[in-house]
C-alpha atoms as a PDB file:
ATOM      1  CA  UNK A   1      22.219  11.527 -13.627  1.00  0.00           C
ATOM      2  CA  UNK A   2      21.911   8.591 -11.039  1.00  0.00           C
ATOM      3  CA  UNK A   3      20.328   8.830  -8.153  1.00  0.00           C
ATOM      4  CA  UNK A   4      20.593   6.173  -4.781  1.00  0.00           C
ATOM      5  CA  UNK A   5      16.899   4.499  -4.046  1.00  0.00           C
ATOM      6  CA  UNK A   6      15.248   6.695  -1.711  1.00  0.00           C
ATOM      7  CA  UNK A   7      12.782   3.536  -0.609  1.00  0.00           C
ATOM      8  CA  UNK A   8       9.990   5.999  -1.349  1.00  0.00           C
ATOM      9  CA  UNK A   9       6.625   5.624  -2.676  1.00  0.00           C
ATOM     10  CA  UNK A  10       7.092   4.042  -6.019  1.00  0.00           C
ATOM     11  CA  UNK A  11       8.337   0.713  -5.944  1.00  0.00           C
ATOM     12  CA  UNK A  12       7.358  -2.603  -6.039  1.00  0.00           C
ATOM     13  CA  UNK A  13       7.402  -3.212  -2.465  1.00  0.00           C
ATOM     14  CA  UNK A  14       5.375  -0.741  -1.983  1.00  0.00           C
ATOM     15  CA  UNK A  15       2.406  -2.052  -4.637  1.00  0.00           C
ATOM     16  CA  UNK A  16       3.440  -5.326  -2.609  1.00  0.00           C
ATOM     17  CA  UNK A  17       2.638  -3.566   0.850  1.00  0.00           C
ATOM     18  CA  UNK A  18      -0.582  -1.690  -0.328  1.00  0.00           C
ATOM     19  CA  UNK A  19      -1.582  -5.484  -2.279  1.00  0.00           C
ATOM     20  CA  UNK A  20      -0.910  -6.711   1.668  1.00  0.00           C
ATOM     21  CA  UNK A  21      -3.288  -4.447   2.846  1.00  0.00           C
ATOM     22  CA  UNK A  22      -6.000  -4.953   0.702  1.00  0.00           C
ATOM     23  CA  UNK A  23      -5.968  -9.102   1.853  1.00  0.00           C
ATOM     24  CA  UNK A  24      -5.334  -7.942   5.228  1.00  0.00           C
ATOM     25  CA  UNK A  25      -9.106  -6.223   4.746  1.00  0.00           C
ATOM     26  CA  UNK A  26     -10.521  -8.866   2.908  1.00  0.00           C
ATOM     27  CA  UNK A  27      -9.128 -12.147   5.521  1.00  0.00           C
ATOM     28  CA  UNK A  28      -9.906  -9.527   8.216  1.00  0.00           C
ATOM     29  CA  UNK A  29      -7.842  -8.796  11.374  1.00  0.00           C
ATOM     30  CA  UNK A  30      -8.427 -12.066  13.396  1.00  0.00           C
ATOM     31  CA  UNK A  31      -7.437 -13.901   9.877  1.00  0.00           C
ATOM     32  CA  UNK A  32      -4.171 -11.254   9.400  1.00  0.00           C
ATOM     33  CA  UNK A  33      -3.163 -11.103  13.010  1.00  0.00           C
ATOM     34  CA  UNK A  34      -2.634 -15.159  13.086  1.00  0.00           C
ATOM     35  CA  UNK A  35      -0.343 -14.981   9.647  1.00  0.00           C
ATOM     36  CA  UNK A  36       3.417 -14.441  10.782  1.00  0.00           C
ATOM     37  CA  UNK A  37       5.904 -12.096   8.915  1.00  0.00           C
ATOM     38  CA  UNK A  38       6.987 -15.253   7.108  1.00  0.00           C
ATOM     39  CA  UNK A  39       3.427 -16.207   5.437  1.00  0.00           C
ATOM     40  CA  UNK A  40       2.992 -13.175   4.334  1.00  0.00           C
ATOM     41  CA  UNK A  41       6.539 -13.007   2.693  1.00  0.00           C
ATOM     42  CA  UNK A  42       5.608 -16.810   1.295  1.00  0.00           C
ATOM     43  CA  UNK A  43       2.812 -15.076  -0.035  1.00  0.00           C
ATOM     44  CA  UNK A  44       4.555 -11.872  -1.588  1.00  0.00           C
ATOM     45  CA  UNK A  45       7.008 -14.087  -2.919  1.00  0.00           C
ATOM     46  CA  UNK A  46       4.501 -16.842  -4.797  1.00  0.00           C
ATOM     47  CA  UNK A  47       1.348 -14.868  -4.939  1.00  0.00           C
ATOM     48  CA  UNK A  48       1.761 -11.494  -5.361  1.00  0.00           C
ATOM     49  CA  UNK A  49       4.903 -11.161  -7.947  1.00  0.00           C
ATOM     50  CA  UNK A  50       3.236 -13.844  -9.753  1.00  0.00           C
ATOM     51  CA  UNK A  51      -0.304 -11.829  -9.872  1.00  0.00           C
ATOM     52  CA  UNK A  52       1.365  -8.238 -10.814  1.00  0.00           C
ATOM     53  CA  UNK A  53       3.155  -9.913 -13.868  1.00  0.00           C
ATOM     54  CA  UNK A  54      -0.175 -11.849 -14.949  1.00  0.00           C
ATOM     55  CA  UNK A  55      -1.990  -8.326 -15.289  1.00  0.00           C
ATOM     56  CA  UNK A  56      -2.305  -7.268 -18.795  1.00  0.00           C
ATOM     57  CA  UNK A  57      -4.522  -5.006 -20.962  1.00  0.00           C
ATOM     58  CA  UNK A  58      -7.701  -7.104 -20.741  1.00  0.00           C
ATOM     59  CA  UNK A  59      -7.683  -8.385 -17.753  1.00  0.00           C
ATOM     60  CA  UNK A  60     -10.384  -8.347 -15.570  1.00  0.00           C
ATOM     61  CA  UNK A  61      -9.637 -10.001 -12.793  1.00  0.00           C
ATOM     62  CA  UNK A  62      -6.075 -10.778 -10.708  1.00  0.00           C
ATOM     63  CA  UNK A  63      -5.769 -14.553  -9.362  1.00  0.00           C
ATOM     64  CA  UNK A  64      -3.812 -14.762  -6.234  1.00  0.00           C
ATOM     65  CA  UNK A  65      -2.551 -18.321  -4.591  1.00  0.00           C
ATOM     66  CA  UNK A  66      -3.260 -18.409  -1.390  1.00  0.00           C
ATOM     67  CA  UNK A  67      -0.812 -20.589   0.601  1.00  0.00           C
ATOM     68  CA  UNK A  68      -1.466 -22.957   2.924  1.00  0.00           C
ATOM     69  CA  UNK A  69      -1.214 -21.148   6.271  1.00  0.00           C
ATOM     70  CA  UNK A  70      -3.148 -18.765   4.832  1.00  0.00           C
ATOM     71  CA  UNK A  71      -6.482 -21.244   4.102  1.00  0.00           C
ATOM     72  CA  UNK A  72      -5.153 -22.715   7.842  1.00  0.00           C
ATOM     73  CA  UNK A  73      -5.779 -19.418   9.233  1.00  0.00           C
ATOM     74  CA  UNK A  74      -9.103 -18.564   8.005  1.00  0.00           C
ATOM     75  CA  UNK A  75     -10.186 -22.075   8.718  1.00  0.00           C
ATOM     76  CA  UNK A  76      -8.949 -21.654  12.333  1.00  0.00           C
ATOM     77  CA  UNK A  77     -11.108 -18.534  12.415  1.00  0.00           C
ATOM     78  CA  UNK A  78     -13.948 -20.431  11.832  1.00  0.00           C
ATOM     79  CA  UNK A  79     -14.558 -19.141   7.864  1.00  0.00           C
ATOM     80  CA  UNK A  80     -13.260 -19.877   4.853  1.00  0.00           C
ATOM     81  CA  UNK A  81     -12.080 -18.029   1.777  1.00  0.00           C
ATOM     82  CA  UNK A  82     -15.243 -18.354   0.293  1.00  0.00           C
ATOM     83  CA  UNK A  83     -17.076 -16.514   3.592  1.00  0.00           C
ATOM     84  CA  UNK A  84     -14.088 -14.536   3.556  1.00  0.00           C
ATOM     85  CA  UNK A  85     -14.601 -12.651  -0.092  1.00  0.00           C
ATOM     86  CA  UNK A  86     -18.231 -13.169  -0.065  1.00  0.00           C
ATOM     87  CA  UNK A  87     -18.872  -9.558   1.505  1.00  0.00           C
ATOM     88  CA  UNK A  88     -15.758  -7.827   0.089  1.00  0.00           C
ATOM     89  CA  UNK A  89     -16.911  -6.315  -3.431  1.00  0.00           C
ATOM     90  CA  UNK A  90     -14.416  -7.339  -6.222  1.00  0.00           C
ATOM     91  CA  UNK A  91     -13.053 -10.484  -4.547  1.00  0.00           C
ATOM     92  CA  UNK A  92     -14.160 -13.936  -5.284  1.00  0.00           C
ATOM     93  CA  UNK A  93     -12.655 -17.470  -3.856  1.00  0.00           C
ATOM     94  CA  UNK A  94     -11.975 -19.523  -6.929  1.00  0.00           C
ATOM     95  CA  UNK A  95     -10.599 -23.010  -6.939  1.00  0.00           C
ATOM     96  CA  UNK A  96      -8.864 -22.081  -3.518  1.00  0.00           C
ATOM     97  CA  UNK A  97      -7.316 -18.623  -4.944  1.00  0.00           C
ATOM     98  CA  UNK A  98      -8.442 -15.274  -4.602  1.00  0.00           C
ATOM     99  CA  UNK A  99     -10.161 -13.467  -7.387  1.00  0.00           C
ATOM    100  CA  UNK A 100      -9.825  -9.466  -7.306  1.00  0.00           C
ATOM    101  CA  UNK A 101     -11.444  -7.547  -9.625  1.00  0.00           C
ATOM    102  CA  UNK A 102      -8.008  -5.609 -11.858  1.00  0.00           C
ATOM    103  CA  UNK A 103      -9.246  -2.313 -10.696  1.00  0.00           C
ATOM    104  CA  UNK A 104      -8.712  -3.193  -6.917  1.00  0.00           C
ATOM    105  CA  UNK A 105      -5.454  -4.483  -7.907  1.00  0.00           C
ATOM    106  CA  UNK A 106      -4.501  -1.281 -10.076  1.00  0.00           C
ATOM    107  CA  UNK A 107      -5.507   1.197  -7.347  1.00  0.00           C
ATOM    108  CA  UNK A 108      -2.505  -0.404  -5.433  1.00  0.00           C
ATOM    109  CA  UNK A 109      -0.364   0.459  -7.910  1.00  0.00           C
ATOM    110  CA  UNK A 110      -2.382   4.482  -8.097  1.00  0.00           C
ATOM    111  CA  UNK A 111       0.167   6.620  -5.824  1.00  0.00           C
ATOM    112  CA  UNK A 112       3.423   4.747  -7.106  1.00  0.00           C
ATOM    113  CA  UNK A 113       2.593   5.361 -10.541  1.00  0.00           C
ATOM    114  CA  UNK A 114       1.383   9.060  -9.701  1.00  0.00           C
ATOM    115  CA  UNK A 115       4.450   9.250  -7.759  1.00  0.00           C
ATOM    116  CA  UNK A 116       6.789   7.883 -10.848  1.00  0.00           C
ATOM    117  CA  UNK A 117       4.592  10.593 -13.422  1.00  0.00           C
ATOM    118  CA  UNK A 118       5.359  13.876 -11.138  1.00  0.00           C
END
């Protein structure tokens, strides 16, 4: 039987929204609330798809371009990624990208895939 998309709580715009979320607390709101609705979707687009299909088996940790605006931002706030991930345990800056440890990265994907298994 087919059923229409119900937009619920187990696809991959949601993993993409709850991935959002977790920068949003890492950059931190003055970082977040000077991004507009088209960096982030720049950075759903080229960092986030391409991070959820680099996570396999033994993988430890998720790499994540960060786009332009993005280091812009940060460096308008006075910080930097660095400063940025330094206090946020699992994230690392790393050649300009940001490192999170997979199981910050898999918790996004937690109530979608409980969700999916119900």
């Amino acid at each position: 039987e087919v059923h229409r998309a119900s937009r619920g709580a187990w696809g991959g715009s949601y993993v993409d929204q709850n991935i959002k979320k977790l920068v949003e607390r890492i950059l931190g709101d003055k970082v977040s609330r000077k991004l507009t609705d088209n960096d982030w979707l720049r950075f759903t687009r080229q960092s986030i798809e391409k991070a959820k299909q680099s996570i396999v088996n033994d993988t430890d940790q998720v790499f994540f371009d960060v786009p332009n605006e993005m280091h812009t931002a940060i460096s308008e706030c006075g910080s930097s990624l660095y400063e940025a991930a330094k206090p946020f345990s699992g994230a690392k800056a790393h050649c300009g990208r940001l490192s999170l440890d997979v199981k910050l990265v898999e918790d996004c994907f937690k109530e979608s895939l409980d969700n999916i298994s119900q």
